[in-house]
N, C-alpha and C. Protein backbone atom coordinates (compact mmCIF):
# COMPACT_ATOMS: atom_id res chain seq x y z
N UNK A 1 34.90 74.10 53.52
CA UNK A 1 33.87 74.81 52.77
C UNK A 1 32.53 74.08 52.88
N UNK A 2 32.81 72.99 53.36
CA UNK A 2 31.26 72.09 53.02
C UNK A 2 30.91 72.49 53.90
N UNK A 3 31.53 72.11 55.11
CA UNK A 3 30.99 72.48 56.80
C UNK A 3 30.51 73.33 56.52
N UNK A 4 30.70 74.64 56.38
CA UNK A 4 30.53 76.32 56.41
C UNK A 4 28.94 76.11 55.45
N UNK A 5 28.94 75.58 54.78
CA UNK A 5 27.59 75.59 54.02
C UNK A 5 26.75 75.20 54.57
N UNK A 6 26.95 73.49 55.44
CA UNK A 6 26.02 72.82 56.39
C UNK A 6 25.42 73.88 57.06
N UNK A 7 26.47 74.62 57.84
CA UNK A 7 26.35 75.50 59.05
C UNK A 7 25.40 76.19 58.39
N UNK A 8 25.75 77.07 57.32
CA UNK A 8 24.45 77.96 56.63
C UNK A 8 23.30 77.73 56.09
N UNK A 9 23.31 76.55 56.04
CA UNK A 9 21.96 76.06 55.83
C UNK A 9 21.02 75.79 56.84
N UNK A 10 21.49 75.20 58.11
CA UNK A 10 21.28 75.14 59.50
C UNK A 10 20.65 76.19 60.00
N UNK A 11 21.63 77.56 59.67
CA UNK A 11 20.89 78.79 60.44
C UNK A 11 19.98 79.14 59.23
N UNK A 12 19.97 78.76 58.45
CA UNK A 12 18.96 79.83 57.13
C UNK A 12 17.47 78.71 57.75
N UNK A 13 17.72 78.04 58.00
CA UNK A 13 16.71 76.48 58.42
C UNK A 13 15.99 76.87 59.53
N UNK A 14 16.41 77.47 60.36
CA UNK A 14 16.26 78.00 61.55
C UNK A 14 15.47 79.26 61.95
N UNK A 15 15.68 79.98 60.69
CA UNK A 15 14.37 81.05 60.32
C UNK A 15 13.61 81.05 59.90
N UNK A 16 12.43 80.53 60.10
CA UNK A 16 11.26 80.27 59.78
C UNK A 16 10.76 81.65 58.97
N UNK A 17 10.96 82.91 59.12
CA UNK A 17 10.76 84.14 58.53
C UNK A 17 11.07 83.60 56.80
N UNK A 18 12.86 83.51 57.33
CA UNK A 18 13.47 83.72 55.96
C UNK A 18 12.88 82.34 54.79
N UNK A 19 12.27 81.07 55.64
CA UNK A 19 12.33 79.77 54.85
C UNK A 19 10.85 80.78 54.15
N UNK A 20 9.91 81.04 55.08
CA UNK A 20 8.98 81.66 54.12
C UNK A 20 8.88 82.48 53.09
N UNK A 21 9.83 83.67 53.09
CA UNK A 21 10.20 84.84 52.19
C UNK A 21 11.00 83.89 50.62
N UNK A 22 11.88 82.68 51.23
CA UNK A 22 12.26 82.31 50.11
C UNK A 22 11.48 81.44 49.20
N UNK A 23 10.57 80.72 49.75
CA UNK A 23 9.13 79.82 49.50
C UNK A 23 8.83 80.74 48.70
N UNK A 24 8.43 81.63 49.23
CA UNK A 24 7.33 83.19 48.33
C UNK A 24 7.90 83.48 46.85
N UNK A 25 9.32 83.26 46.76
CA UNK A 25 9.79 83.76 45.40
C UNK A 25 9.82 82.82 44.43
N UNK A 26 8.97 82.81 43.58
CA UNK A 26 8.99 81.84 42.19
C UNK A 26 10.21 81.34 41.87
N UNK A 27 10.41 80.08 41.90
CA UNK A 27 11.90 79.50 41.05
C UNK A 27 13.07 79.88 42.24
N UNK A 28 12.89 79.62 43.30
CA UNK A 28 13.51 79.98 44.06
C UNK A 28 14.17 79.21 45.36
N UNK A 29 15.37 78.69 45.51
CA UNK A 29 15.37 77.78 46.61
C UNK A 29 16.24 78.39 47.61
N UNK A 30 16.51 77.44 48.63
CA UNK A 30 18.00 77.74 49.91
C UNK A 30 19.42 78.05 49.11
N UNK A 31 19.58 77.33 48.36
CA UNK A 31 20.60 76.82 47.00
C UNK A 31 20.93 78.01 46.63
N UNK A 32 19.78 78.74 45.61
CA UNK A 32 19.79 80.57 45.01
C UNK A 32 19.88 81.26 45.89
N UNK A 33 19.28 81.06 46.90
CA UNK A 33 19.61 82.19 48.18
C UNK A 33 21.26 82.46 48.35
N UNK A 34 21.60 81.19 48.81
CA UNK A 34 22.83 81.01 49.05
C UNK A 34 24.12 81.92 47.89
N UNK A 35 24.02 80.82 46.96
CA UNK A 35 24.74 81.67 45.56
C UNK A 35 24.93 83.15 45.50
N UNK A 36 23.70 83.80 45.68
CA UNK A 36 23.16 85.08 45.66
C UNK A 36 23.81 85.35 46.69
N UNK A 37 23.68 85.23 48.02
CA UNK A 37 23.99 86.14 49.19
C UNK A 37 26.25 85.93 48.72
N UNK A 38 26.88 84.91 48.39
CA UNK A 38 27.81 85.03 48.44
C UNK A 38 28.10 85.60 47.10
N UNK A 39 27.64 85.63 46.05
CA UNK A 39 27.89 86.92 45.07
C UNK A 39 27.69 88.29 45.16
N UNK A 40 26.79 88.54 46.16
CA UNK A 40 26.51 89.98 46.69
C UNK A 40 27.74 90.48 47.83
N UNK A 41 28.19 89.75 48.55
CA UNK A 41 29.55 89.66 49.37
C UNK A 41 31.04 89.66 48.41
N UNK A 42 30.90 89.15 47.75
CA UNK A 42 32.10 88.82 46.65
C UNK A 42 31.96 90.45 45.87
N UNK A 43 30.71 90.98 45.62
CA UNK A 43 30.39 92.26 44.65
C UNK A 43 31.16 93.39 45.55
N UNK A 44 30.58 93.42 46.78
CA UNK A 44 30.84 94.43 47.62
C UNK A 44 32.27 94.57 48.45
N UNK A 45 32.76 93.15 48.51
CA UNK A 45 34.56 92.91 48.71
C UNK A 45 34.98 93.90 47.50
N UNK A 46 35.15 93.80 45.77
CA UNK A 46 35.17 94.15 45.05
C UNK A 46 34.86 95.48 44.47
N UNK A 47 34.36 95.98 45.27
CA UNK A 47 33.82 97.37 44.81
C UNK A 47 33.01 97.12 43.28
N UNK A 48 32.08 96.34 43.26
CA UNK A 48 31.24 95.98 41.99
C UNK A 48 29.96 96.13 42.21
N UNK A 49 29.40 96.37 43.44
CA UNK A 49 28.65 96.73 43.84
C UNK A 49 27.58 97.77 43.23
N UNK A 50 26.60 98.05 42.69
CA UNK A 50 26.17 99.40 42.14
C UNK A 50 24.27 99.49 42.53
N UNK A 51 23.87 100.71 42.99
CA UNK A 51 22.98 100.47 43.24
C UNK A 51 21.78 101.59 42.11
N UNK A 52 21.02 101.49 42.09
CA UNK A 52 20.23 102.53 40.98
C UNK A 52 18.87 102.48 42.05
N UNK A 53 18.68 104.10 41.96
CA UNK A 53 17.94 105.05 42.56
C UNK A 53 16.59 104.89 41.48
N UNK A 54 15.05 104.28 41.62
CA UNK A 54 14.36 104.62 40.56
C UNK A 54 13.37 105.57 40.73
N UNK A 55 13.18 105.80 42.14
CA UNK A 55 12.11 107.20 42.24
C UNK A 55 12.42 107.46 44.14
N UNK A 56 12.04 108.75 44.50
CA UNK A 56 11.94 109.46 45.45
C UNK A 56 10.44 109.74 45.92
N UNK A 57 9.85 109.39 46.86
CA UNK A 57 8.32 110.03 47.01
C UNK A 57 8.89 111.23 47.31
N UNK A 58 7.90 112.18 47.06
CA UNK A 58 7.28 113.33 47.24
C UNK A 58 8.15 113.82 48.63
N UNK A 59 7.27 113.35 49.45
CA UNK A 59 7.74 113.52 51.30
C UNK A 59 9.33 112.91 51.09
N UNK A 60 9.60 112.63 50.45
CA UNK A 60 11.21 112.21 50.96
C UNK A 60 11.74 111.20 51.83
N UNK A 61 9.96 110.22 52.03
CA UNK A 61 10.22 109.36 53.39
C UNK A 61 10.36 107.87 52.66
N UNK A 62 10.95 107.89 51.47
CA UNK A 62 10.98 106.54 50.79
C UNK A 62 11.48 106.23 49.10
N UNK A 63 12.17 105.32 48.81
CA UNK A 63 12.25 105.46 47.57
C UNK A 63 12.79 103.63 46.91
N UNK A 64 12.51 104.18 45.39
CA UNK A 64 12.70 102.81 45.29
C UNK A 64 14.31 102.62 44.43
N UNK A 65 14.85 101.05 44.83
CA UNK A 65 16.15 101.07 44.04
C UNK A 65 16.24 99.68 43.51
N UNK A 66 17.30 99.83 43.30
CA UNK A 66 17.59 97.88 43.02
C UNK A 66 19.03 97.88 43.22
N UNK A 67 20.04 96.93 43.44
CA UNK A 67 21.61 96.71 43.73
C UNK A 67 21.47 95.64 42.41
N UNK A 68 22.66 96.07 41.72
CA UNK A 68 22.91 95.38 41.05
C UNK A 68 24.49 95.19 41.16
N UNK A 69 25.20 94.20 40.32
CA UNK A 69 26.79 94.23 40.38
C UNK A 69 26.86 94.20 38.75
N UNK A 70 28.88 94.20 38.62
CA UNK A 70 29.03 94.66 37.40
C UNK A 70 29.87 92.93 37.24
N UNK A 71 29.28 91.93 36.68
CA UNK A 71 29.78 90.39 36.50
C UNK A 71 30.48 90.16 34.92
N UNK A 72 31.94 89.63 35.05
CA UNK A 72 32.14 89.06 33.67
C UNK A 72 31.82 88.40 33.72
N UNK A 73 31.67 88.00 32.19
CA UNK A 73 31.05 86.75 31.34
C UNK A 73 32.09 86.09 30.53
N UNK A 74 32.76 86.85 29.55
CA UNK A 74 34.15 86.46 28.92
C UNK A 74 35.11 87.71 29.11
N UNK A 75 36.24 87.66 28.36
CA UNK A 75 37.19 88.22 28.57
C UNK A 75 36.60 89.65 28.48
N UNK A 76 36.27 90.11 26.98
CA UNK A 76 35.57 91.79 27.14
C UNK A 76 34.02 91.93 26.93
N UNK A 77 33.31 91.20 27.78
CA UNK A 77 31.97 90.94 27.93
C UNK A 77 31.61 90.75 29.24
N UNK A 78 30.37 91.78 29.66
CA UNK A 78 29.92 91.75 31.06
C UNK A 78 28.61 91.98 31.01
N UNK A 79 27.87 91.77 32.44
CA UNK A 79 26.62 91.69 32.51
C UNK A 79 26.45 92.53 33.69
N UNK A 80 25.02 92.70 34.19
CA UNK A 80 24.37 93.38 34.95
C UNK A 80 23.88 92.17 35.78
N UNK A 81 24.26 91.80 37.32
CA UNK A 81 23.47 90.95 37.51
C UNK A 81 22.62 91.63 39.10
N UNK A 82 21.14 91.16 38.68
CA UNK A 82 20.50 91.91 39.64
C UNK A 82 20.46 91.32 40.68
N UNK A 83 19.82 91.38 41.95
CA UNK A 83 19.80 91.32 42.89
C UNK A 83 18.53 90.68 43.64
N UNK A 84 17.25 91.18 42.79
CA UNK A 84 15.63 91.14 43.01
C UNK A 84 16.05 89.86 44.05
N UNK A 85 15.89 88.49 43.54
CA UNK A 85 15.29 87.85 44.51
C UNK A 85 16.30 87.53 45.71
N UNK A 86 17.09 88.01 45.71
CA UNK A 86 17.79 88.10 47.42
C UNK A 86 16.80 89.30 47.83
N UNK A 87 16.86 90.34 47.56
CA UNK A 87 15.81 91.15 48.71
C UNK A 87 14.50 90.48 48.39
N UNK A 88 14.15 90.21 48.09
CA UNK A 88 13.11 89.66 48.08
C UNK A 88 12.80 88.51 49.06
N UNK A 89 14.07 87.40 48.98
CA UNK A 89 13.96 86.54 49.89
C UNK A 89 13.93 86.88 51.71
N UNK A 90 15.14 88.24 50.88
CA UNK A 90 15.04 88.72 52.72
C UNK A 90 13.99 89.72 53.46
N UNK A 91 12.90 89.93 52.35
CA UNK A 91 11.80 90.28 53.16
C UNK A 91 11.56 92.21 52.27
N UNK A 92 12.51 92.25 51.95
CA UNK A 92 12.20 93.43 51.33
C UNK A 92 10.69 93.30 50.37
N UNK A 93 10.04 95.10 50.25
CA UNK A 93 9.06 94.56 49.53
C UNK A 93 9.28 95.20 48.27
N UNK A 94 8.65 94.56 47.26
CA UNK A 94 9.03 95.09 45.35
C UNK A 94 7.96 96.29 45.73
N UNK A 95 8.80 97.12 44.65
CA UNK A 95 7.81 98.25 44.41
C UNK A 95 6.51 98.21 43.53
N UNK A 96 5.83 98.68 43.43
CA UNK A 96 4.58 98.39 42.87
C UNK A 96 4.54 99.22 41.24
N UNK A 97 5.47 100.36 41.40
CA UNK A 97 5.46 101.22 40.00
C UNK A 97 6.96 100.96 39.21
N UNK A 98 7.58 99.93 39.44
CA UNK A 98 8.64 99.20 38.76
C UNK A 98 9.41 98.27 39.32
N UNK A 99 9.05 97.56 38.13
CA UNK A 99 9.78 95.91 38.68
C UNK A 99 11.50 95.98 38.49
N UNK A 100 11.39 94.88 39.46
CA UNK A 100 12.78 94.64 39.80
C UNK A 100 13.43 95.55 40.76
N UNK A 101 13.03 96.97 40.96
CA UNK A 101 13.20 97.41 42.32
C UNK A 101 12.32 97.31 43.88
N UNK A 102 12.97 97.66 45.21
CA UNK A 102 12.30 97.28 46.02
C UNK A 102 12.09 99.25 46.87
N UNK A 103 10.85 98.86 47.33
CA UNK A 103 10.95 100.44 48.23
C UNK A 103 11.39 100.16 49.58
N UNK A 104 11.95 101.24 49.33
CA UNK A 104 13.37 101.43 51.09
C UNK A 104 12.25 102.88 51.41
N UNK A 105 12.09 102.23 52.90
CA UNK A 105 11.73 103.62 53.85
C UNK A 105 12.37 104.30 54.52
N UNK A 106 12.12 105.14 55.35
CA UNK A 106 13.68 105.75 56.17
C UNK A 106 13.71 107.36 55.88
N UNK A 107 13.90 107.95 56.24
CA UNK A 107 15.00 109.16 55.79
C UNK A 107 15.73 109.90 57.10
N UNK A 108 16.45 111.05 56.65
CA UNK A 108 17.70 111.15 57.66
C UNK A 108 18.71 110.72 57.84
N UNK A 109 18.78 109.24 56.93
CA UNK A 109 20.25 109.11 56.90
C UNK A 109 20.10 108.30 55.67
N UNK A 110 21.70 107.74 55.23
CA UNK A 110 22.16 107.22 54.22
C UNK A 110 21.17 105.82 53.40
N UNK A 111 20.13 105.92 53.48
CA UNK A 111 19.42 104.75 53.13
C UNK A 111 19.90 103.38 52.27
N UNK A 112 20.56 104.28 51.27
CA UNK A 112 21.96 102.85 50.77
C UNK A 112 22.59 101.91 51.62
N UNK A 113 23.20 102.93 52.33
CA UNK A 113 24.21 102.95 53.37
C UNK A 113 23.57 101.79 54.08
N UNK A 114 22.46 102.19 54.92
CA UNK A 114 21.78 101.74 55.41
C UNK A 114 21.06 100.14 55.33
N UNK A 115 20.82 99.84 53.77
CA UNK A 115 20.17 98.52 53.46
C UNK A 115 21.89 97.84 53.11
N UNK A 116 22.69 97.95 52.79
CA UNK A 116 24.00 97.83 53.12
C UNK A 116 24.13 97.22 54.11
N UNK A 117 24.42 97.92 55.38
CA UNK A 117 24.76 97.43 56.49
C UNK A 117 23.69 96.47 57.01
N UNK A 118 22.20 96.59 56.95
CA UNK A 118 21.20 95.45 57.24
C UNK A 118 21.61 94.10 56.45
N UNK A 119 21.80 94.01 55.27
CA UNK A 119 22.23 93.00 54.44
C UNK A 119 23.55 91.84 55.28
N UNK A 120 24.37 93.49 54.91
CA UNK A 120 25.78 92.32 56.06
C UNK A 120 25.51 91.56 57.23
N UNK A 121 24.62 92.32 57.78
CA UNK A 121 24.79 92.02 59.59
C UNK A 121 23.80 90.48 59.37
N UNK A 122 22.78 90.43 58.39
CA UNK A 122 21.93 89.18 57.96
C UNK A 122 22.45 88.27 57.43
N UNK A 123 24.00 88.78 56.58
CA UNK A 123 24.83 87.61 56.27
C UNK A 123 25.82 87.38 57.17
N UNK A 124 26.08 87.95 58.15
CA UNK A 124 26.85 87.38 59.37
C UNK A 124 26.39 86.63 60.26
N UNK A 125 24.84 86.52 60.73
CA UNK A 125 24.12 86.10 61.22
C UNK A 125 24.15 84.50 60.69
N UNK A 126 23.63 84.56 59.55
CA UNK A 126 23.80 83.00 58.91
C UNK A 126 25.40 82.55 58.26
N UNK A 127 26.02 83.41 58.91
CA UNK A 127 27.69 82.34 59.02
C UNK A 127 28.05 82.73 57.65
N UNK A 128 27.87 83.48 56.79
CA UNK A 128 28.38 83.60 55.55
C UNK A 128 29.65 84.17 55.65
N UNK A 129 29.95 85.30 56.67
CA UNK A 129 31.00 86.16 56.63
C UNK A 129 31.32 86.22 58.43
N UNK A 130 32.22 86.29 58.98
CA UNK A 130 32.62 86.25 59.96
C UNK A 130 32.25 87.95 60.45
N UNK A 131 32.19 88.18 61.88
CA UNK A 131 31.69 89.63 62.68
C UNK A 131 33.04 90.72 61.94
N UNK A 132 34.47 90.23 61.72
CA UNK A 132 35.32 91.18 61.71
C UNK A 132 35.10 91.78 60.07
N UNK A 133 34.64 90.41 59.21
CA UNK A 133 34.65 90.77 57.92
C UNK A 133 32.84 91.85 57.58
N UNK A 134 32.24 91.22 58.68
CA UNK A 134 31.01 92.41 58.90
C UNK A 134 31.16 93.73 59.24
N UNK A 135 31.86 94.05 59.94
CA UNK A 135 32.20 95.12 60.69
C UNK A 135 32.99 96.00 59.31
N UNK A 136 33.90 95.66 58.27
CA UNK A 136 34.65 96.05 57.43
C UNK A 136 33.09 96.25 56.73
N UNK A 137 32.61 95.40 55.93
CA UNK A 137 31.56 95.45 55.01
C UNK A 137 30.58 96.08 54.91
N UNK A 138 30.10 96.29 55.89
CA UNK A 138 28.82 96.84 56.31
C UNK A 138 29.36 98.56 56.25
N UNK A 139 30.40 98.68 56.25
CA UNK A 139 30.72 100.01 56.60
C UNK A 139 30.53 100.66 54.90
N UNK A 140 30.72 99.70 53.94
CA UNK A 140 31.18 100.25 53.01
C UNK A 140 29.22 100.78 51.97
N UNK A 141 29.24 101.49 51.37
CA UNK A 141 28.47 102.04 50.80
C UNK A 141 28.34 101.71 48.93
N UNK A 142 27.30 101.26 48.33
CA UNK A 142 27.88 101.05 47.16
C UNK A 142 27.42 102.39 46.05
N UNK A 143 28.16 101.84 44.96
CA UNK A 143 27.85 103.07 44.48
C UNK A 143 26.69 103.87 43.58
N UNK A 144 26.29 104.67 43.44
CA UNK A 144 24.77 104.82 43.34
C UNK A 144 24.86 105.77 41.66
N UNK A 145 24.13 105.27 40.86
CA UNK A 145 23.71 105.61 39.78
C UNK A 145 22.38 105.97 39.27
């Protein structure tokens, strides 16, 4: 497990994109990135995954959401835990007419779906999840509220 972290730190080190995007986010290190990207993997293994829709433009060519998961805390106590500064770190941009979501462009296809499968293939890339466990993951869609 240590190795596997070295390794991910190595490639997260290696993107000069991503070291900047995570610089950019207040209170924010390699460390939270990390945490974050393997709780968002752990959410979506799980089907805990949930994403919320907060507006549609007009044209239909964009909208804004946020991913959140459904986390215990104690035995019959749970939380909402958001997501913001992983997209954030990974370059997504916040929306301007509500915080804590980001605007997704696109249309024509599954746009969930879609920032979904971009997510995985970025955590396969930096060694978090192996290509076969990408290939499963990426496929999956979360669920939208």
């Amino acid at each position: 497990m240590e190795n596997q972290i070295e390794r991910i730190k190595e490639n997260i080190m290696s993107d000069k994109s991503l070291i900047k995007d995570i610089g950019n986010v207040s209170f924010y290190s390699i460390d939270n990135f990390i945490s974050d990207a393997e709780a968002y993997i752990k959410a979506v293994k799980e089907n805990r995954m949930i994403n919320v829709i907060g507006s549609v433009a007009k044209s239909g060519m964009s909208r804004t959401i946020k991913f959140t998961s459904c986390e215990r805390c104690s035995d019959n106590e749970y939380y909402q835990r958001n997501y913001y500064c992983l997209f954030k770190a990974l370059g997504y941009k916040s929306s301007k007419s509500n915080r804590d979501y980001f605007t997704i462009s696109g249309c024509g296809m599954d746009m969930i779906f879609h920032t979904n499968y971009s997510i995985m293939h970025s955590f396969c890339r930096y060694g978090f999840i192996t290509k076969e466990e990408c290939d499963k993951l990426a496929q999956g869609t979360p669920s939208t509220i």
